[in-house]
Protein backbone atom coordinates (compact mmCIF):
# COMPACT_ATOMS: atom_id res chain seq x y z
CA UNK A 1 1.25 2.16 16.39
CA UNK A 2 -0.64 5.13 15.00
CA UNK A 3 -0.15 5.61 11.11
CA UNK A 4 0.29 9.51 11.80
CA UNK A 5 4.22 9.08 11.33
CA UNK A 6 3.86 7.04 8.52
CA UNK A 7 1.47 9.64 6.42
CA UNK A 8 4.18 12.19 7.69
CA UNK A 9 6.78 10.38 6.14
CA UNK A 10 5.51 9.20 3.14
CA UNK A 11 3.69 12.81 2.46
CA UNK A 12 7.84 14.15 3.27
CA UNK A 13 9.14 11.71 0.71
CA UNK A 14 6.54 12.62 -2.16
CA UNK A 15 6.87 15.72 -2.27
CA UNK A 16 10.69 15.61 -2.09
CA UNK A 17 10.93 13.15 -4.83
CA UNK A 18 8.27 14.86 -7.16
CA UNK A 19 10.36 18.34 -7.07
CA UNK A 20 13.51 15.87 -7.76
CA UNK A 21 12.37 13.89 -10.20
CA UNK A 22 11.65 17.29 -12.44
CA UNK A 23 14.84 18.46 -12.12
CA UNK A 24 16.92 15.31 -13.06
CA UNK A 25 14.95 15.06 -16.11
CA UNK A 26 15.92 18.51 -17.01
CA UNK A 27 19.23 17.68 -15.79
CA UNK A 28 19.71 14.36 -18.13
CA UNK A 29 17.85 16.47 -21.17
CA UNK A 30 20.46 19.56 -20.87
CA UNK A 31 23.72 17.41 -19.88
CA UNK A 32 22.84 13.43 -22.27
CA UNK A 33 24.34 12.11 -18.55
CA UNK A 34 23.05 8.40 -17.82
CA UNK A 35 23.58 8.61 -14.40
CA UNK A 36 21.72 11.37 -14.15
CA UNK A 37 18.67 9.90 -16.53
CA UNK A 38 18.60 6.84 -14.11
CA UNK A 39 18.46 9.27 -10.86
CA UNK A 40 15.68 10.88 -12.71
CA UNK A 41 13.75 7.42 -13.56
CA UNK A 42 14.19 6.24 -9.70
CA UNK A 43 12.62 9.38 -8.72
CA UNK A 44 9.53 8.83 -10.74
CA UNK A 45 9.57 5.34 -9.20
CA UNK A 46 10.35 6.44 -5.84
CA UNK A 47 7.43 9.13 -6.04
CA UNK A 48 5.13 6.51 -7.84
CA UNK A 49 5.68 4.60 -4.30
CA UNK A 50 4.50 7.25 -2.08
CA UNK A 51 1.26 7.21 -3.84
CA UNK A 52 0.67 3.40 -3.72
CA UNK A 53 2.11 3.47 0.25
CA UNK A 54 -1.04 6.39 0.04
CA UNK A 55 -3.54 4.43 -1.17
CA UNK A 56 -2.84 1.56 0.97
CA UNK A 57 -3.15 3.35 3.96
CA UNK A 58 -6.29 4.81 2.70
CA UNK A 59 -8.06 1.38 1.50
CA UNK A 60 -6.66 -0.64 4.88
CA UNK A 61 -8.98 1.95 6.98
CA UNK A 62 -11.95 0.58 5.30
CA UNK A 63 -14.80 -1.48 8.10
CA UNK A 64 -14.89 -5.07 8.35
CA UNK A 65 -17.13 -6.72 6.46
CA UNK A 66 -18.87 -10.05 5.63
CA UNK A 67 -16.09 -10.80 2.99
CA UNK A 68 -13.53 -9.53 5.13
CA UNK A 69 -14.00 -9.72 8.92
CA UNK A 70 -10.88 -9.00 10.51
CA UNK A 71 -10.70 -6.24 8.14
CA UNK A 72 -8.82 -4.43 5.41
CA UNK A 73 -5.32 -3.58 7.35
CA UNK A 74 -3.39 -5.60 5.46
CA UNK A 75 -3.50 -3.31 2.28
CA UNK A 76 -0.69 -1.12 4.30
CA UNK A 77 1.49 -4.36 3.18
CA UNK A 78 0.11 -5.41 0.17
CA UNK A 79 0.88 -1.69 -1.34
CA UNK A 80 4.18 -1.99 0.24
CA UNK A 81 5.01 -5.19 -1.47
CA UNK A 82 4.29 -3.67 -4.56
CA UNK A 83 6.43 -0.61 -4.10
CA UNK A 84 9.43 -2.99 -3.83
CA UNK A 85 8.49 -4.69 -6.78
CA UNK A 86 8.09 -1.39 -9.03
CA UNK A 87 11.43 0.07 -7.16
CA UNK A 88 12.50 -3.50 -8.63
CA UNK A 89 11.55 -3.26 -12.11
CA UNK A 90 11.28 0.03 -12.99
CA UNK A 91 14.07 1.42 -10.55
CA UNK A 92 17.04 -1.36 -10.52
CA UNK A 93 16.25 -2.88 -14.66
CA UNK A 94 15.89 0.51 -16.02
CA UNK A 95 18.74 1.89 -14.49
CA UNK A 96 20.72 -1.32 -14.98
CA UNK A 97 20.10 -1.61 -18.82
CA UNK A 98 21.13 1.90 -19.09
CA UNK A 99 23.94 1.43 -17.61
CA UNK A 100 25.25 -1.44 -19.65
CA UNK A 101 24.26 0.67 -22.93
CA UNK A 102 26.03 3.37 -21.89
CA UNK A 103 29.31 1.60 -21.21
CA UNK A 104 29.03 -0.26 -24.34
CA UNK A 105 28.36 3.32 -26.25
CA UNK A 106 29.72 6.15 -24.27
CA UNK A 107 28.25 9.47 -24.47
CA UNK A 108 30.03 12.91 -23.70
CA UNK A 109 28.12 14.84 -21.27
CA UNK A 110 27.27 18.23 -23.18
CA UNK A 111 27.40 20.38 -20.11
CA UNK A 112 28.15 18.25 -16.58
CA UNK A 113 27.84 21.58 -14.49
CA UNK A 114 24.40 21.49 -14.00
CA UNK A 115 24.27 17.98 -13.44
CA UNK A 116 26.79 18.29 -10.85
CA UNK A 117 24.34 21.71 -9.37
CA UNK A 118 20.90 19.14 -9.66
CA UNK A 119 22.65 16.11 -7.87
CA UNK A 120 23.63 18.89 -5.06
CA UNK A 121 20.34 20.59 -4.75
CA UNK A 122 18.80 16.81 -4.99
CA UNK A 123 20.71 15.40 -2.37
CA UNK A 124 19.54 18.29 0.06
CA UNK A 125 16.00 17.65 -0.34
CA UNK A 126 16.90 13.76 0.07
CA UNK A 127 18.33 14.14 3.07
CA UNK A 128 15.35 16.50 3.98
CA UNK A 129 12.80 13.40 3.76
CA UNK A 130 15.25 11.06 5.41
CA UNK A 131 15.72 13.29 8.41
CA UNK A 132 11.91 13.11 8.42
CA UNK A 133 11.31 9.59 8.14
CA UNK A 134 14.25 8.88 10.72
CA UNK A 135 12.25 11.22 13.02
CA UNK A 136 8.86 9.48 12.63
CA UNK A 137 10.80 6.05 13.34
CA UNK A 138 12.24 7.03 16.31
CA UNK A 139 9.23 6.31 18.63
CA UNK A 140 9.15 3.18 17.29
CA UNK A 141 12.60 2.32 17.16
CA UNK A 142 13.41 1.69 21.29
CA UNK A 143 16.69 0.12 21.54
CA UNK A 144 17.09 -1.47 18.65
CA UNK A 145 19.37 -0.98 15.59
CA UNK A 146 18.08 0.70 12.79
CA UNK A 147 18.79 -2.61 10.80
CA UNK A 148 17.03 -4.50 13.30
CA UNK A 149 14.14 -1.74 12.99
CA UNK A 150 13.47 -2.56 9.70
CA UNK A 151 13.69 -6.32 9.63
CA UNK A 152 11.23 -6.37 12.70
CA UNK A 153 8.80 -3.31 12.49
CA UNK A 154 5.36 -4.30 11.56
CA UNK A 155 4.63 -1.04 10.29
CA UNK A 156 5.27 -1.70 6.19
CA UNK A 157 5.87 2.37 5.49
CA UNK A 158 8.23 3.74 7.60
CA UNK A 159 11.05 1.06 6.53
CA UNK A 160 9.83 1.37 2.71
CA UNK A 161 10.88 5.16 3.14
CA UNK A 162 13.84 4.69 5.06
CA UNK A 163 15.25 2.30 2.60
CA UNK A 164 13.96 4.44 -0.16
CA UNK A 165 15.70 7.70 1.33
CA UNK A 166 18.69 5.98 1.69
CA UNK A 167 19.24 4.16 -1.34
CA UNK A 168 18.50 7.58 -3.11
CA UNK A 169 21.53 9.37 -1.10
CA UNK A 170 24.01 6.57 -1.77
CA UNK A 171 22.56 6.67 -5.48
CA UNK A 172 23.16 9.99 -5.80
CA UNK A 173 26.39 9.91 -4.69
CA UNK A 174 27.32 7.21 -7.07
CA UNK A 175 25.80 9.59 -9.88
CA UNK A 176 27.51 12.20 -8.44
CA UNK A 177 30.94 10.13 -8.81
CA UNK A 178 30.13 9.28 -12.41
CA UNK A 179 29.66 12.24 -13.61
CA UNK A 180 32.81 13.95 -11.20
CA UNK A 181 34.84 11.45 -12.90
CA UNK A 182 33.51 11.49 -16.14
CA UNK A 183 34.51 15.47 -16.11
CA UNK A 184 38.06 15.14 -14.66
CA UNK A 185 39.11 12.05 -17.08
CA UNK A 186 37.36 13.48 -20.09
CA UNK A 187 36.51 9.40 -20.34
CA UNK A 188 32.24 9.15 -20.37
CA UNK A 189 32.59 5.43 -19.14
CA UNK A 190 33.00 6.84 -15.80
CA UNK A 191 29.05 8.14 -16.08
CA UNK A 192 27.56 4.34 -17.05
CA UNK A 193 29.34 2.81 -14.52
CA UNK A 194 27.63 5.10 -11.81
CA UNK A 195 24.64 4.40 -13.74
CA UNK A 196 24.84 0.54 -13.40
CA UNK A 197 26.35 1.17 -9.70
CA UNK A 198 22.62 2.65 -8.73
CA UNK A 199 20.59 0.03 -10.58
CA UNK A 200 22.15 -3.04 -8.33
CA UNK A 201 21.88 -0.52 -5.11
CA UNK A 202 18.02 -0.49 -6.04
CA UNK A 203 18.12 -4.23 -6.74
CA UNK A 204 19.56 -5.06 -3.54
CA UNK A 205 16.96 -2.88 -1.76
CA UNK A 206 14.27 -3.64 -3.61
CA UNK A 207 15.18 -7.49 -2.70
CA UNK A 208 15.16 -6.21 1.14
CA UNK A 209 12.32 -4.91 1.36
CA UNK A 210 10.34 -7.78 -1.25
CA UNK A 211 11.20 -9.76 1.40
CA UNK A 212 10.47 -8.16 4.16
CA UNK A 213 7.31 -6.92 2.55
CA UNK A 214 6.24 -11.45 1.95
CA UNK A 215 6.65 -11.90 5.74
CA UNK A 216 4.39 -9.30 6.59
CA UNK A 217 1.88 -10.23 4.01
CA UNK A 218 1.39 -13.75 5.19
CA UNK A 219 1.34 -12.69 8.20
CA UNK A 220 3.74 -12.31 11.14
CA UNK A 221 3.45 -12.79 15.16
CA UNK A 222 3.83 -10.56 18.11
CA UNK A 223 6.99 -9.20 19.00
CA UNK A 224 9.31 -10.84 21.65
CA UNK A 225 8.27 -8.00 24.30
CA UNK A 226 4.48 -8.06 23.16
CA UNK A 227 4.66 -11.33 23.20
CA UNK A 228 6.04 -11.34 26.88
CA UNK A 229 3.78 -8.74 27.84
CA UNK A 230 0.36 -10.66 26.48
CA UNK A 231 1.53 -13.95 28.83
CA UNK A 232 2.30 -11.49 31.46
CA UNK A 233 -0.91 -10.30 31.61
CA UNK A 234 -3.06 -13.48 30.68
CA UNK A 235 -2.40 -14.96 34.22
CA UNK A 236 -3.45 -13.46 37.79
CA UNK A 237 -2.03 -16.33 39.79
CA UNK A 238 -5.48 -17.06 41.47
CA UNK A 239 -8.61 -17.58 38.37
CA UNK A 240 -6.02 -17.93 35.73
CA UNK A 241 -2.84 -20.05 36.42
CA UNK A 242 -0.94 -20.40 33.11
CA UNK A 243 -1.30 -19.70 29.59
CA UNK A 244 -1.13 -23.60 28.23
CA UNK A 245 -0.25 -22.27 24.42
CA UNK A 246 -0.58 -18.48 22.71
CA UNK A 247 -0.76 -17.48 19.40
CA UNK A 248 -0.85 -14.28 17.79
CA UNK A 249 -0.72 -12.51 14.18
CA UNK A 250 -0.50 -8.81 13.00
CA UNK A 251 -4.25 -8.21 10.85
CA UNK A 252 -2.52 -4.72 10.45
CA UNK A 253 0.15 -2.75 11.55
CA UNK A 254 -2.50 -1.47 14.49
CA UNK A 255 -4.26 -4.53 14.60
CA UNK A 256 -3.13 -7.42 16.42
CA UNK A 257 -5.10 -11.14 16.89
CA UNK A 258 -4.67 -13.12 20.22
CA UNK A 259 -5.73 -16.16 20.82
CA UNK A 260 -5.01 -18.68 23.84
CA UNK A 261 -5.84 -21.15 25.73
CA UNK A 262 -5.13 -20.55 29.29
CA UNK A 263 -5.65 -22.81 32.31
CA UNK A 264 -8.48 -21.71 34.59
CA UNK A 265 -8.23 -22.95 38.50
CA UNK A 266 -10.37 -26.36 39.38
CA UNK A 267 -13.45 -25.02 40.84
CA UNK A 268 -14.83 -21.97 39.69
CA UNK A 269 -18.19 -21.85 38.40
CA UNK A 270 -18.89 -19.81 34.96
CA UNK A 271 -19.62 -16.85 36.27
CA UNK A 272 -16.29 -16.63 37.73
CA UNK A 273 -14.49 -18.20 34.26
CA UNK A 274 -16.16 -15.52 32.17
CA UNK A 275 -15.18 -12.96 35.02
CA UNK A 276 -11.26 -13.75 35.28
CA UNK A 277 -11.93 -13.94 30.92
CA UNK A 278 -13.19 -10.50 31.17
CA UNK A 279 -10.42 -9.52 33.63
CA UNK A 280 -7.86 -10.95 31.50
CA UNK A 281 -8.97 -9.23 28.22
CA UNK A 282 -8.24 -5.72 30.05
CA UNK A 283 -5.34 -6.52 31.50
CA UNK A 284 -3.79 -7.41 27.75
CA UNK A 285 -5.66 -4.72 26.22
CA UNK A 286 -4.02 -2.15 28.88
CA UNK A 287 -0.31 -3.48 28.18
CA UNK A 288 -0.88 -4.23 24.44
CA UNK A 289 -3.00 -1.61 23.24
CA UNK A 290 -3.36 -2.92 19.36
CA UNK A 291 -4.26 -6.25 20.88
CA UNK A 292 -8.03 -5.11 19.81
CA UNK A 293 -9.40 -9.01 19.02
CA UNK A 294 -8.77 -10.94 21.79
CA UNK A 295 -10.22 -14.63 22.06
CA UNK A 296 -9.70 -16.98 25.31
CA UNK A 297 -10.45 -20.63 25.84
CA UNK A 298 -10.22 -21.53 29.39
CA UNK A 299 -8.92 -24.94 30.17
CA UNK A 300 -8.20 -27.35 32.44
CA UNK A 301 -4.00 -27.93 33.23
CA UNK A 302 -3.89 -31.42 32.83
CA UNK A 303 -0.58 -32.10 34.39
CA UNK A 304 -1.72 -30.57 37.82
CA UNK A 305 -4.62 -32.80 37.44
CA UNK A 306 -2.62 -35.66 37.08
């Protein structure tokens, strides 16, 4: 799974939060809105997280070394657990805490029509890097649900900015609600309650993707079809009768470890083991291409000699 989507996306998302993330703050400055101070704070955290998901791509395509062997891939999801913890903290507390404060001590919006014009304009250029990172995805999606998509995809980035995207329309909305509401009631109540609205929406996706984030980090298996695939592929039916037990674990999103021990057929010499080894490698290599560190131990089946 190449990380070219995954720069394309995040690159998308930056540069669409960035631009937003200016114009909220001018938006909350001109207008005192809350909702629209907490849009503006989970755009600096959003944009904040396309620079760590960045540099985690960047560091995770360092070479292997003595300290690290199986290299440095793992960064990808050690940046992207830290994304949902900042989109955590600084996204969902901030915006929370405002929100309670500002339904405690209600503040008039000064002038709600540009908020209303910068939560417009905003949601355009949201829905701008969604469409993006939905495109990138799609290769990697197959059949499943998008749901499904981001619980299983071992590539940390592309559900990071999916979730991120999405949260930020549906957060925007809910801005766009408080403030709608805080215009036609004349009641400013109406704008903290948006506010506190967003901040659990960024809790609960910032939980998501902790989460998911953990599982990746300590390290998660094959898929069901790689998985599949790799046994497929192991056996020949003649040198190599049956894969006696498999294991495998993503070093990377484009890295994946395989190691097995298969049953060899009573007789051959070691020329011919290392052969149908050899043989074997390909074959997986050829059906799984990120299966780049293979490692075999051929075995005797000890019920068939029985």
């Amino acid at each position: 799974m190449s990380s070219g989507g995954s720069k394309t996306a995040v690159y998308a998302a930056l540069a669409a939060d960035a631009g937003i993330a200016v114009a909220k703050f001018a938006g909350a400055a001109i207008t005192g809105s809350s909702s629209m101070l907490a849009e503006a704070i989970h755009s600096v955290a959003d944009t904040a997280n396309q620079g760590l998901l960045l540099i985690g791509q960047k560091r995770a395509e360092q070479r292997p070394d003595r300290l690290h062997p199986f290299g440095y891939g793992r960064n990808r999801y050690f940046y992207a657990f830290v994304v949902a913890l900042v989109l955590f903290s600084l996204g969902s507390l901030a915006a929370i805490d405002e929100g309670i404060h500002k339904i405690r001590e209600p503040e008039h919006l000064s002038d709600p029509f540009v908020a209303i014009v910068i939560l417009l304009v905003a949601m355009v250029l949201e829905g701008f890097s969604l469409a993006t990172a939905t495109r990138e995805s799609r290769p990697f999606k197959q059949q499943a649900s998008w749901w499904a998509f981001i619980r299983n995809s071992r590539n940390p980035e592309l559900p990071v900015v999916l979730l991120e995207d999405s949260g930020a329309l549906i957060g925007l909305l809910l801005a766009f609600a408080g403030v709608g509401l805080t215009m036609v009631t004349g009641n400013p109540i109406w704008d903290g309650i948006g506010t506190l609205g967003i901040g659990i929406l960024l809790g609960v996706i910032a939980t998501v993707l902790i989460v998911e984030m953990k599982s990746l980090l300590i390290g998660e298996g094959a898929t069901p079809r790689q998985d599949a695939a790799i046994r497929a592929n192991l056996v020949d039916g003649a040198r190599i009768e049956r894969v006696i037990h498999l294991e495998t674990q993503y070093l990377g999103p484009e890295e994946l470890l395989v190691a097995a021990k298969i049953a060899v057929a009573p007789g051959l010499d070691i020329a011919d083991i290392a052969t149908a080894i050899d043989d074997a490698e390909a074959r997986v290599r050829a059906a799984v291409p990120i299966a780049e560190r293979i490692y075999l131990e051929p075995d005797l089946y000890r019920e068939r000699l029985g």
